[in-house]
C-alpha atoms as a PDB file:
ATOM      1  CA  UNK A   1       0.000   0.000   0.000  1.00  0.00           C
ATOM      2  CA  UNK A   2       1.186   3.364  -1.081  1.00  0.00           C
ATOM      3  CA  UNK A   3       0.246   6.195   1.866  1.00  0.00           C
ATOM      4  CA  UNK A   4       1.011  10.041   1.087  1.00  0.00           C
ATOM      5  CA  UNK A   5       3.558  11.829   3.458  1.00  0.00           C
ATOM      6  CA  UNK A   6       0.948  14.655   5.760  1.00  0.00           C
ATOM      7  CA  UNK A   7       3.621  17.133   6.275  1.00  0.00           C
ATOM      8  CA  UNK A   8       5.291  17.057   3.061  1.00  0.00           C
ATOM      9  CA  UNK A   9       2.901  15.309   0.621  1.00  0.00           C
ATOM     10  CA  UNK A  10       5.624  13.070  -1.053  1.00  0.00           C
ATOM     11  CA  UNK A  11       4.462   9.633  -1.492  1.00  0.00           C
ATOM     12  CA  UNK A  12       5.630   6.513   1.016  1.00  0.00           C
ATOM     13  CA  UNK A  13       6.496   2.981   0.211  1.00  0.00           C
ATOM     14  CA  UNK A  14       5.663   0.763   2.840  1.00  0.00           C
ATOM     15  CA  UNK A  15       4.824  -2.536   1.182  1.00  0.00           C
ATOM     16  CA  UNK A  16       3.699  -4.837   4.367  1.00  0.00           C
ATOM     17  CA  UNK A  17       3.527  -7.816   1.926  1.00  0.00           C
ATOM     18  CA  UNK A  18       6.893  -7.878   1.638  1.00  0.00           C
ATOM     19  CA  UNK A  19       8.376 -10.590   4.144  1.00  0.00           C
ATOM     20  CA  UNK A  20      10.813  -9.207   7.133  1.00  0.00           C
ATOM     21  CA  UNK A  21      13.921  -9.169   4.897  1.00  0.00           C
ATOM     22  CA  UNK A  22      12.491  -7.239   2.057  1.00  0.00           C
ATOM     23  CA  UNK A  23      10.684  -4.712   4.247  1.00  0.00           C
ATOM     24  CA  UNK A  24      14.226  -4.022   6.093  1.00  0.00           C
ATOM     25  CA  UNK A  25      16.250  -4.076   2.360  1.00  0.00           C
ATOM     26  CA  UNK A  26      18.098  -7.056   3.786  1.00  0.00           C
ATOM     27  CA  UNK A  27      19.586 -10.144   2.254  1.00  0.00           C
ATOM     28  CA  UNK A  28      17.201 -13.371   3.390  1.00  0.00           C
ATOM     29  CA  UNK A  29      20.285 -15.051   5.023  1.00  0.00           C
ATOM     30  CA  UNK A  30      20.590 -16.099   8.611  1.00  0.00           C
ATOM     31  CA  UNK A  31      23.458 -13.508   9.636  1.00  0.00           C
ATOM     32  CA  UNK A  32      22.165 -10.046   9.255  1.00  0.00           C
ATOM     33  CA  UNK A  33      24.163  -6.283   9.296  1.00  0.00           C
ATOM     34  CA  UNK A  34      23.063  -5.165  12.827  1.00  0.00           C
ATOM     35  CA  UNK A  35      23.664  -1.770  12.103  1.00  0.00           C
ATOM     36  CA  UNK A  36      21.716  -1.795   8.843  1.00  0.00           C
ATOM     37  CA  UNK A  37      19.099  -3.452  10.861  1.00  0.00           C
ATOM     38  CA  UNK A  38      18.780  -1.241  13.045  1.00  0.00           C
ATOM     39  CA  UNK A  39      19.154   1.780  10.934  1.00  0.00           C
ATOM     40  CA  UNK A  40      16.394   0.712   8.955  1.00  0.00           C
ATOM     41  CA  UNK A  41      14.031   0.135  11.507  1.00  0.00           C
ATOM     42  CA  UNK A  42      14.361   3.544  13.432  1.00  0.00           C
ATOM     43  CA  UNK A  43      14.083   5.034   9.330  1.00  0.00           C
ATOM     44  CA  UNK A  44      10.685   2.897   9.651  1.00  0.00           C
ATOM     45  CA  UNK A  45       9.265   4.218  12.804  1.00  0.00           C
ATOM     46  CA  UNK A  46       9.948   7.575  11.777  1.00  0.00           C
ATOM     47  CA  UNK A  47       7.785   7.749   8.427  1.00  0.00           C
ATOM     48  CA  UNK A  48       5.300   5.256  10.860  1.00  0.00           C
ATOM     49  CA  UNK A  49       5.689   7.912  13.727  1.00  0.00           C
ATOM     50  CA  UNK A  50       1.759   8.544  14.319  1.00  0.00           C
ATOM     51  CA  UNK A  51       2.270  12.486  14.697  1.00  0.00           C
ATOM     52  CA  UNK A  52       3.145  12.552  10.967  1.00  0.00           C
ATOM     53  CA  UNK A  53      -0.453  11.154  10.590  1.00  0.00           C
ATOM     54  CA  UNK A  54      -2.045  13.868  12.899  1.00  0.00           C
ATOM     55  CA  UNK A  55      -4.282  15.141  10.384  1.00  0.00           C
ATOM     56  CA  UNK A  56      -4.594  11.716   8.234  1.00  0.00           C
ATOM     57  CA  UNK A  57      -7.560  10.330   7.215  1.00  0.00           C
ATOM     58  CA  UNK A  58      -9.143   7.700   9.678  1.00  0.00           C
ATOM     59  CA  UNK A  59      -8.113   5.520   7.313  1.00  0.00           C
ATOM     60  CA  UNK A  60      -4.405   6.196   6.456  1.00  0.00           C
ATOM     61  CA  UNK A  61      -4.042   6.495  10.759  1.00  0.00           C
ATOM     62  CA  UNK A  62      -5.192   3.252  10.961  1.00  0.00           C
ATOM     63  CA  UNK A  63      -2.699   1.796   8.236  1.00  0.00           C
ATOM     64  CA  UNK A  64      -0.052   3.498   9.949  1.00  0.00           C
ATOM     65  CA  UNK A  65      -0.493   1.871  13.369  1.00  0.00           C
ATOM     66  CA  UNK A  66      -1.136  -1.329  11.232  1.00  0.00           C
ATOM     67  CA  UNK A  67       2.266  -0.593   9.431  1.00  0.00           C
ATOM     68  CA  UNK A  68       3.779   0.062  12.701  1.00  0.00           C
ATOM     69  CA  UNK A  69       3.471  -3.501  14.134  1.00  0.00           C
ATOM     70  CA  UNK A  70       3.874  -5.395  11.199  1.00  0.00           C
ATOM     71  CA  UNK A  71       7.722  -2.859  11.445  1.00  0.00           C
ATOM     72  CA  UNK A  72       7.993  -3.692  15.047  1.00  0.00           C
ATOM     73  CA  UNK A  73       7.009  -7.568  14.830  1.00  0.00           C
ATOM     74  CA  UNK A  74       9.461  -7.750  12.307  1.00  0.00           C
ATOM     75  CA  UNK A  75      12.429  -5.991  13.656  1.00  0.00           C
ATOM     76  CA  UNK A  76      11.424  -8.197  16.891  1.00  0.00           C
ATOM     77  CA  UNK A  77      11.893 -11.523  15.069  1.00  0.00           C
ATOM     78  CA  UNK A  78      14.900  -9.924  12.894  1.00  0.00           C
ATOM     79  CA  UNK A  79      16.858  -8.928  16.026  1.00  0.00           C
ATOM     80  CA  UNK A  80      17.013 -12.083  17.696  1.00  0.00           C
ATOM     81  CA  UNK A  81      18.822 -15.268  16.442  1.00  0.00           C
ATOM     82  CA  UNK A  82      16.549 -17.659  17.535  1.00  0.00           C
ATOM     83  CA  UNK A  83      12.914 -16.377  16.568  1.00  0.00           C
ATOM     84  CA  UNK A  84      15.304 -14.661  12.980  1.00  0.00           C
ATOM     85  CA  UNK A  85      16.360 -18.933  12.384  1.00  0.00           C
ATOM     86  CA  UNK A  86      12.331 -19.741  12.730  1.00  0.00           C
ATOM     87  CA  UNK A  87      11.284 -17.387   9.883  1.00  0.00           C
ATOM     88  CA  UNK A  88      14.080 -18.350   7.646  1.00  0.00           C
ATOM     89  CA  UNK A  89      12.478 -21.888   8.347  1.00  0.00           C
ATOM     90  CA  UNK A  90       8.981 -20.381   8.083  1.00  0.00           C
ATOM     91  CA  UNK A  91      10.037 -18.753   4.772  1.00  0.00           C
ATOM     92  CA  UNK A  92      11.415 -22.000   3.308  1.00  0.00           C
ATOM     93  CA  UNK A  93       7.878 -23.729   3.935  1.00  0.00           C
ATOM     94  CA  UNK A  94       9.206 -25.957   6.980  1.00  0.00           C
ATOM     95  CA  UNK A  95       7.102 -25.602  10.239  1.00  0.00           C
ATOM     96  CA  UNK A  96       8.851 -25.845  13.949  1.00  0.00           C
ATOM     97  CA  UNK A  97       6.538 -26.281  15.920  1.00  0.00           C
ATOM     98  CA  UNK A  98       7.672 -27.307  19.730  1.00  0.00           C
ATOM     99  CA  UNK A  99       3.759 -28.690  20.635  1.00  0.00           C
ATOM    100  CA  UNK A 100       3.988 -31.448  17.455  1.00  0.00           C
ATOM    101  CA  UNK A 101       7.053 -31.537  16.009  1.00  0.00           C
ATOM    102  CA  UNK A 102       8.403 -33.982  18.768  1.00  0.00           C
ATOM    103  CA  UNK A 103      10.445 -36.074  17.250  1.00  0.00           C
ATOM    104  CA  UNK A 104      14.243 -36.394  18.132  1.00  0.00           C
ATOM    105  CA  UNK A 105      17.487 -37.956  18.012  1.00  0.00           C
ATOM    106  CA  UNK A 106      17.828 -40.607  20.398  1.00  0.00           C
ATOM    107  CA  UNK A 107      21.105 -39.019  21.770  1.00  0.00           C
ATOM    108  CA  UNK A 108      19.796 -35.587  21.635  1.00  0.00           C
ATOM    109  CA  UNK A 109      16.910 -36.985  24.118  1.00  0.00           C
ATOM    110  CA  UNK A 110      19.723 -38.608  26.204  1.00  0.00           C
ATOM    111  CA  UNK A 111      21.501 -35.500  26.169  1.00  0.00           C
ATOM    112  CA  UNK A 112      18.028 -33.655  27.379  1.00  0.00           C
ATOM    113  CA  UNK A 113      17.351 -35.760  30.270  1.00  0.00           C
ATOM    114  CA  UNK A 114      21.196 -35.244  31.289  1.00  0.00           C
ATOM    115  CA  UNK A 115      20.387 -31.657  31.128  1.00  0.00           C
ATOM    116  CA  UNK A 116      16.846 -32.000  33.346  1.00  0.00           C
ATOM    117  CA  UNK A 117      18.807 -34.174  35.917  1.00  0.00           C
ATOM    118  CA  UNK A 118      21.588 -31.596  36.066  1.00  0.00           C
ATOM    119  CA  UNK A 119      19.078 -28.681  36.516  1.00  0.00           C
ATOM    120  CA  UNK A 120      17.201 -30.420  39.164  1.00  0.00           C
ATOM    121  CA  UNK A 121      20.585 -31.615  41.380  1.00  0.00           C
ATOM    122  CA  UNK A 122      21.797 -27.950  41.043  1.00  0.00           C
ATOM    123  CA  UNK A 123      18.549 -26.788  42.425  1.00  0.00           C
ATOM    124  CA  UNK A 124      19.413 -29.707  45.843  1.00  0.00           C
ATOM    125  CA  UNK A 125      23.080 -28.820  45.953  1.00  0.00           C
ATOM    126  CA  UNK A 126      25.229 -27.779  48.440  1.00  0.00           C
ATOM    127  CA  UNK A 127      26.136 -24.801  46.127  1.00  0.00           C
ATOM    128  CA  UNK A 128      23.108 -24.344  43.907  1.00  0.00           C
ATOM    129  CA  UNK A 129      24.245 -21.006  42.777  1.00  0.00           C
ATOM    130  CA  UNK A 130      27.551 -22.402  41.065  1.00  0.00           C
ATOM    131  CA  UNK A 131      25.892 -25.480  40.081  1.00  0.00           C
ATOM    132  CA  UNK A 132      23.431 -23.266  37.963  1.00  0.00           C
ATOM    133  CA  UNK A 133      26.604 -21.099  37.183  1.00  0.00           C
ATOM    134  CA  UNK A 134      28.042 -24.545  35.765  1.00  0.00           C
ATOM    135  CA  UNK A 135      25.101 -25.535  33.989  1.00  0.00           C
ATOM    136  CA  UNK A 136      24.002 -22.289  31.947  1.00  0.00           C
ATOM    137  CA  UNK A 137      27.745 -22.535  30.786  1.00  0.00           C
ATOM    138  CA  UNK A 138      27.168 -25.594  29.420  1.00  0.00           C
ATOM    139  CA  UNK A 139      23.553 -24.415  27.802  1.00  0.00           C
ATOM    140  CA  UNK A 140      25.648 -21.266  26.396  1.00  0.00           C
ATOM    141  CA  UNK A 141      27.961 -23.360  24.777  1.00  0.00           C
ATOM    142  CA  UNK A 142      25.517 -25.444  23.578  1.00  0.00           C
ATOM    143  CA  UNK A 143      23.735 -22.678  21.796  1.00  0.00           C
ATOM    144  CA  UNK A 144      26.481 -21.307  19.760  1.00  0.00           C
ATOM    145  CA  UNK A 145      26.992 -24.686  18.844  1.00  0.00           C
ATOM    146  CA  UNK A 146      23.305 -24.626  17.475  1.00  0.00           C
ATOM    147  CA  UNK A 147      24.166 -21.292  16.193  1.00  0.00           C
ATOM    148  CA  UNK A 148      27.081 -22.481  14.462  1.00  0.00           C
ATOM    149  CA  UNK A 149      24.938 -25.614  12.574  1.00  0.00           C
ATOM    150  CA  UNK A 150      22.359 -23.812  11.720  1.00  0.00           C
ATOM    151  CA  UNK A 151      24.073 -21.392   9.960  1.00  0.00           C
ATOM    152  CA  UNK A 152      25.831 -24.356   8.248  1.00  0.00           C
ATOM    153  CA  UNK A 153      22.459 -26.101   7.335  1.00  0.00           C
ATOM    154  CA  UNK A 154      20.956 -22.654   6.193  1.00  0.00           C
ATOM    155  CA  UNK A 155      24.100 -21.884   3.949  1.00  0.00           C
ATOM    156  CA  UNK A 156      23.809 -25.394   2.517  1.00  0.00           C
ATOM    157  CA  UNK A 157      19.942 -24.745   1.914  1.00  0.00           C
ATOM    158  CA  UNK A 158      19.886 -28.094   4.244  1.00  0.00           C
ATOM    159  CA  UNK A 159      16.707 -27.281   5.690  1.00  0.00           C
ATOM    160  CA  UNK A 160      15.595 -30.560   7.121  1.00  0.00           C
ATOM    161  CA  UNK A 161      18.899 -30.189   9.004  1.00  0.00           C
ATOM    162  CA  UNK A 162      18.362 -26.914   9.915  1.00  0.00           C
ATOM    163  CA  UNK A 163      14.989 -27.676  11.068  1.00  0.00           C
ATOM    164  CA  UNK A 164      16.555 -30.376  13.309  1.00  0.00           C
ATOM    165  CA  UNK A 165      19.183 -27.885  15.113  1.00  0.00           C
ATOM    166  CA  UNK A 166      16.249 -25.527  15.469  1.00  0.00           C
ATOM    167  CA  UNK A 167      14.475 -27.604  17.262  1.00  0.00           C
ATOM    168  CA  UNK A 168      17.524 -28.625  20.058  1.00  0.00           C
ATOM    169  CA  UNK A 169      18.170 -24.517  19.831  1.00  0.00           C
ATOM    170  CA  UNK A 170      14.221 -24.243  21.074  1.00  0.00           C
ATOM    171  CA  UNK A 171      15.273 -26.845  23.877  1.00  0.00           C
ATOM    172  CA  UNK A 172      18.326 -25.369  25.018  1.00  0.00           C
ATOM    173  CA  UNK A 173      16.384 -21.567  24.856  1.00  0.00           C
ATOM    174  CA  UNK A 174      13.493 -23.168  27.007  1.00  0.00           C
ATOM    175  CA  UNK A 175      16.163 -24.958  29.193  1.00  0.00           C
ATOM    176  CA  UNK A 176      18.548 -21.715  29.842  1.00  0.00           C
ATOM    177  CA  UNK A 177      14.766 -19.353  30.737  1.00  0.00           C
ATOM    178  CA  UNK A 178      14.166 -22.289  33.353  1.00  0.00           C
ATOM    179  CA  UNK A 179      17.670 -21.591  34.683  1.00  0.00           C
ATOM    180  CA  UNK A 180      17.031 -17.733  35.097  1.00  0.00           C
ATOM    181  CA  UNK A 181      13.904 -18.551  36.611  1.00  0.00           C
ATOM    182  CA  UNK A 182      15.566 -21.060  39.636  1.00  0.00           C
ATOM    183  CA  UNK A 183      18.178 -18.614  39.696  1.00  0.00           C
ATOM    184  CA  UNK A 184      15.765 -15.657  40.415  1.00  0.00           C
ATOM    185  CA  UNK A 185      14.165 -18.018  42.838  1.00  0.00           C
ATOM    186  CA  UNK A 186      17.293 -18.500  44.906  1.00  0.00           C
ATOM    187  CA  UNK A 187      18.115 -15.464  45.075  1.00  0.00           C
ATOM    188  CA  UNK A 188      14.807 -13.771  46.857  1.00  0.00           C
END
């Protein structure tokens, strides 16, 4: 959709049909230019900015809060590694989704219920502080190691594979909140 400029009546491209990458004049790769990211995104919220649509139509305000959060969800999922691998996935036709999509390696389940036991004897140690200290070192390392395959997979237009390290990533990310939240816990 094509909305006129109030102030100075030039006309603004804001196609919200493009997907995340086009609307932020980014390659669709899983590395992105953080700067150019964010550049473009604060260039978006100022032609969004709602008091350059002051004395809009009803209907141009509205597409301009509209256009707003489709900007916002986007530089949300852009800025993040985790929810930016998803979309790539989501963009490739390949659905992760954590409630169906339960199938796993047999030593990546092995390696989960090492994790679980670990989190739960930290939480009935001696020391439970360094035993969480110990184990979101482990989940940190095991994330850039997710990091690292995915971004092989995705280069290699392996999606299946990339799918796959995903869905550990979503573990680890679910595993490492659970951490914060025990550690949070022990400390009040």
């Amino acid at each position: 959709m094509s909305l006129r400029k109030v102030r100075d009546r030039r006309v603004m491209q804001v196609d919200l049909s493009q997907n995340f990458f086009q609307l932020f004049a980014l390659p669709q790769e899983f590395p992105v230019d953080e700067k150019r990211l964010v550049s473009r995104f604060q260039e978006l919220q100022k032609q969004l900015h709602p008091d350059r649509f002051a004395a809009a139509s009803s209907a141009e305000r509205r597409w301009s809060m509209q256009a707003a959060s489709v900007v916002n969800e986007a530089y949300q999922t852009l800025s993040r590694e985790l929810p930016r691998a998803i979309y790539l996935l989501t963009l490739q036709g390949v659905s992760v989704d954590e409630e169906t999509d339960t199938q796993m390696a047999p030593a990546f389940l092995m390696e989960q219920m090492e994790y679980r036991e670990a989190l739960e004897a930290a939480e009935n140690s001696a020391d439970p502080v360094a035993a969480l200290e110990r184990l979101r070192q482990q989940l940190k390392s095991g994330v850039v190691a997710q990091r690292e395959a995915f971004t092989r997979a995705a280069d290699e237009s392996n999606w299946n594979e990339a799918r796959t390290v995903v869905r550990q990533w979503q573990f680890l990310d679910k595993l490492s909140r659970e951490v914060r939240r025990l550690d949070e816990r022990l400390d009040t």
